[in-house]
Protein backbone atom coordinates (compact mmCIF):
# COMPACT_ATOMS: atom_id res chain seq x y z
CA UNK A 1 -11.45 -35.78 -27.20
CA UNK A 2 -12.91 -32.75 -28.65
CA UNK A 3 -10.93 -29.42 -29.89
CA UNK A 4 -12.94 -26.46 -31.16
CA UNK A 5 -10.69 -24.95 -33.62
CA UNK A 6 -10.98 -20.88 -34.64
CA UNK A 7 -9.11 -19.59 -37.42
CA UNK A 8 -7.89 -16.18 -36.15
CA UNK A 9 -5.86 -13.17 -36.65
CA UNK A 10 -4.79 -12.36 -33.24
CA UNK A 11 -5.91 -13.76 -29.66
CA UNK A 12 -4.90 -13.77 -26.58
CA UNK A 13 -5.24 -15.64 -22.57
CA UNK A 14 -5.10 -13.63 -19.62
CA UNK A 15 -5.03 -14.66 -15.92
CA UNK A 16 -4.79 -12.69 -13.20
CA UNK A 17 -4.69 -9.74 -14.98
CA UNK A 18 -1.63 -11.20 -16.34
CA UNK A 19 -1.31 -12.55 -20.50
CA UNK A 20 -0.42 -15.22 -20.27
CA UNK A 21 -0.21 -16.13 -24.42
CA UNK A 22 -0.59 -14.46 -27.41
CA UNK A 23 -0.71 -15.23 -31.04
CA UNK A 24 -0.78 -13.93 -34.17
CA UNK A 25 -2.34 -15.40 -37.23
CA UNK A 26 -3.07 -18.98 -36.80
CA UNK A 27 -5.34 -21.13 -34.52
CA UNK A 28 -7.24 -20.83 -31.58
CA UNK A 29 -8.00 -24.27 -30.08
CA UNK A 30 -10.41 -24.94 -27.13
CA UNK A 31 -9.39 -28.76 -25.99
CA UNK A 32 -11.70 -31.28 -23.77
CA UNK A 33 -11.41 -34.83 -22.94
CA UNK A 34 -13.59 -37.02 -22.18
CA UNK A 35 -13.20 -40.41 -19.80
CA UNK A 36 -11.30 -42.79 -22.24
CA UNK A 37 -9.48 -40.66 -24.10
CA UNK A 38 -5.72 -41.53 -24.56
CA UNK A 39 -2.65 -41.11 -26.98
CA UNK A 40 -3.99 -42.37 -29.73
CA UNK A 41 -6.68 -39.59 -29.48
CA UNK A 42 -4.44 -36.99 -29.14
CA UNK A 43 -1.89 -38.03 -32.15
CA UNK A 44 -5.52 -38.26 -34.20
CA UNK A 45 -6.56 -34.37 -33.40
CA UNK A 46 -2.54 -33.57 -33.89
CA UNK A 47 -2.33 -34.62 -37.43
CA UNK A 48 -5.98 -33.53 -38.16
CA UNK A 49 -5.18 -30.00 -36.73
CA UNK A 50 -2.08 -28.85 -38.66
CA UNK A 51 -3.14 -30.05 -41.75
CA UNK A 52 -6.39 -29.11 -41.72
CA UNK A 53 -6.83 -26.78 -44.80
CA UNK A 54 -8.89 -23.80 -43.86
CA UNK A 55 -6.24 -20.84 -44.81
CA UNK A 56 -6.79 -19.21 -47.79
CA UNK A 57 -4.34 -19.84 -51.08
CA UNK A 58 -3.08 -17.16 -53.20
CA UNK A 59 -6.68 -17.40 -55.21
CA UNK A 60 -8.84 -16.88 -51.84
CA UNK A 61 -9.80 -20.26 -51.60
CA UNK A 62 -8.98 -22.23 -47.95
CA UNK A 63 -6.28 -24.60 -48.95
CA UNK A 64 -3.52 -24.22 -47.14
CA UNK A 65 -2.88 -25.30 -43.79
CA UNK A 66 -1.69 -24.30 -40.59
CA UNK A 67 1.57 -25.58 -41.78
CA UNK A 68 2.08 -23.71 -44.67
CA UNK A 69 1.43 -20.48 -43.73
CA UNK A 70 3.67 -20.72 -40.73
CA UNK A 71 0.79 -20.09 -38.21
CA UNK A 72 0.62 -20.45 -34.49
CA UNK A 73 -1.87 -21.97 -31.80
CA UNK A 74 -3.32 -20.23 -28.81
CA UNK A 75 -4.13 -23.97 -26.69
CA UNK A 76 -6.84 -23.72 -24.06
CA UNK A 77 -8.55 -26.43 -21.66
CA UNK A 78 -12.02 -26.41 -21.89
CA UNK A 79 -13.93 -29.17 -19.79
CA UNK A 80 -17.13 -27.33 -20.86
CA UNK A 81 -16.56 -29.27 -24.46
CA UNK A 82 -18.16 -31.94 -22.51
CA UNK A 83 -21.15 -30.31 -21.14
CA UNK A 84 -24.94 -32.38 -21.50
CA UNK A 85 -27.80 -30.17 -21.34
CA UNK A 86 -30.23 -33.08 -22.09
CA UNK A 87 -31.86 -33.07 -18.90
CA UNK A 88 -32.79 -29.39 -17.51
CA UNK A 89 -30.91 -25.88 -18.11
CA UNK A 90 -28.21 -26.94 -15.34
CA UNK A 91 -25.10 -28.76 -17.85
CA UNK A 92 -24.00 -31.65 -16.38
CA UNK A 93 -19.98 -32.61 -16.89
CA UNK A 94 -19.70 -35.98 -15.97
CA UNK A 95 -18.83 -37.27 -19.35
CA UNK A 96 -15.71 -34.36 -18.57
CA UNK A 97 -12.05 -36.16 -17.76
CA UNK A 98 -11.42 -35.97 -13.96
CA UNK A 99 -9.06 -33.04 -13.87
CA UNK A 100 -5.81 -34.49 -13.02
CA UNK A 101 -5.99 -37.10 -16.02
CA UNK A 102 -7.28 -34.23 -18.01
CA UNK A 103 -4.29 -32.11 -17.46
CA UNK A 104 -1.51 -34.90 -18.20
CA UNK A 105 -3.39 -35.33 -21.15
CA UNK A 106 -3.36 -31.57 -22.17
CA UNK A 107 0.13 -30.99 -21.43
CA UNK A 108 1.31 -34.00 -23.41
CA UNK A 109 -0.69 -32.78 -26.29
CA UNK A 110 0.66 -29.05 -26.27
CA UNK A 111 4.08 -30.66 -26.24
CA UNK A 112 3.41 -33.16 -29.02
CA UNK A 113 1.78 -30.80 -30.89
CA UNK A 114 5.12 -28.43 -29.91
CA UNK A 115 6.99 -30.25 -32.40
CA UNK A 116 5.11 -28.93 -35.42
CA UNK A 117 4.09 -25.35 -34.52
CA UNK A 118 4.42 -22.77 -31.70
CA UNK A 119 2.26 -22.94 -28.83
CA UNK A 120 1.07 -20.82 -26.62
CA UNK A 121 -1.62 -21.58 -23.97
CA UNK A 122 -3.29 -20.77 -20.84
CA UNK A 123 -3.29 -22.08 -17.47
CA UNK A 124 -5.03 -25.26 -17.19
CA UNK A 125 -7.89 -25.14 -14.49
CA UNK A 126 -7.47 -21.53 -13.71
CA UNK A 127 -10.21 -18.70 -14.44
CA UNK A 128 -9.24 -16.89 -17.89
CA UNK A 129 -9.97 -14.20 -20.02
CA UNK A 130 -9.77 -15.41 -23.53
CA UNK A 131 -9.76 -12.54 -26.88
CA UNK A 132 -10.13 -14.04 -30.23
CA UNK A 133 -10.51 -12.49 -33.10
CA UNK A 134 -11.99 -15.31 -34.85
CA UNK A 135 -11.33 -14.85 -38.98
CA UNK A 136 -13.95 -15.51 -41.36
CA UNK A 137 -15.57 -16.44 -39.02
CA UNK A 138 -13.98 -19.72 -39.45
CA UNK A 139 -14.91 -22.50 -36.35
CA UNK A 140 -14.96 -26.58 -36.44
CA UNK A 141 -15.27 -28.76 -33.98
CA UNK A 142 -12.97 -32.17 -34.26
CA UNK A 143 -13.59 -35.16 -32.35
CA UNK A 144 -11.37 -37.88 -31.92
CA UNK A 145 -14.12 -40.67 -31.97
């Protein structure tokens, strides 16, 4: 499992034409999985996520986490985590989760990760517009293995 977290001030998801979520400050998280990917993956990323410390303290130095300032998450599937460009200019995603696995596993980790923090998301497998207004620019990519 991979999640490609962005620190941000404000993003959003649209679909359709439609937003579908918004957040204020917080997180911005891209997720992927890959074929064996399971729970224990997911509570590994979940516990790594909201307390990683990448918000900045009263002194301007990142050490607080999504936790303590209160923040949100702006969830969104991204297969493409999983893209191999070894061979040629074409990616290849078969090291990408089948799609139905993929979006049991994404909807149990919004809702586990629902516990903590708010979360808003967009629509897994559709086509969407995604505005982040990355801060810092702050961006890390987590893997579960």
């Amino acid at each position: 499992m991979r999640v490609l977290v962005q620190r941000s001030l404000e993003s959003s998801v649209i679909v359709n034409d439609k937003t579908v979520g918004h957040i204020d400050k917080g997180l911005v998280l891209l997720v992927g999985f890959t074929t064996n990917d399971d729970d224990r993956d997911i509570n590994y990323l979940i516990n790594k996520i909201i307390n990683l410390r990448i918000f900045d303290d009263e002194n301007g130095v990142m050490n607080k986490s999504l936790l303590d300032i209160k923040g949100n998450i702006l969830s969104i599937s991204q297969f493409t985590l999983y893209a191999d460009t070894k061979n040629g200019n074409r990616p290849s995603y078969m090291k990408a989760m089948k799609s139905e696995k993929a979006k049991k596993l994404y909807d149990k980790f919004n809702d586990k990760l629902s516990k903590y923090v708010n979360v808003e998301k967009g629509i897994f497998g559709e086509n969407m517009k995604v505005n982040i207004t990355n801060d810092g620019p702050i961006t890390i990519l987590l893997e579960s293995r």
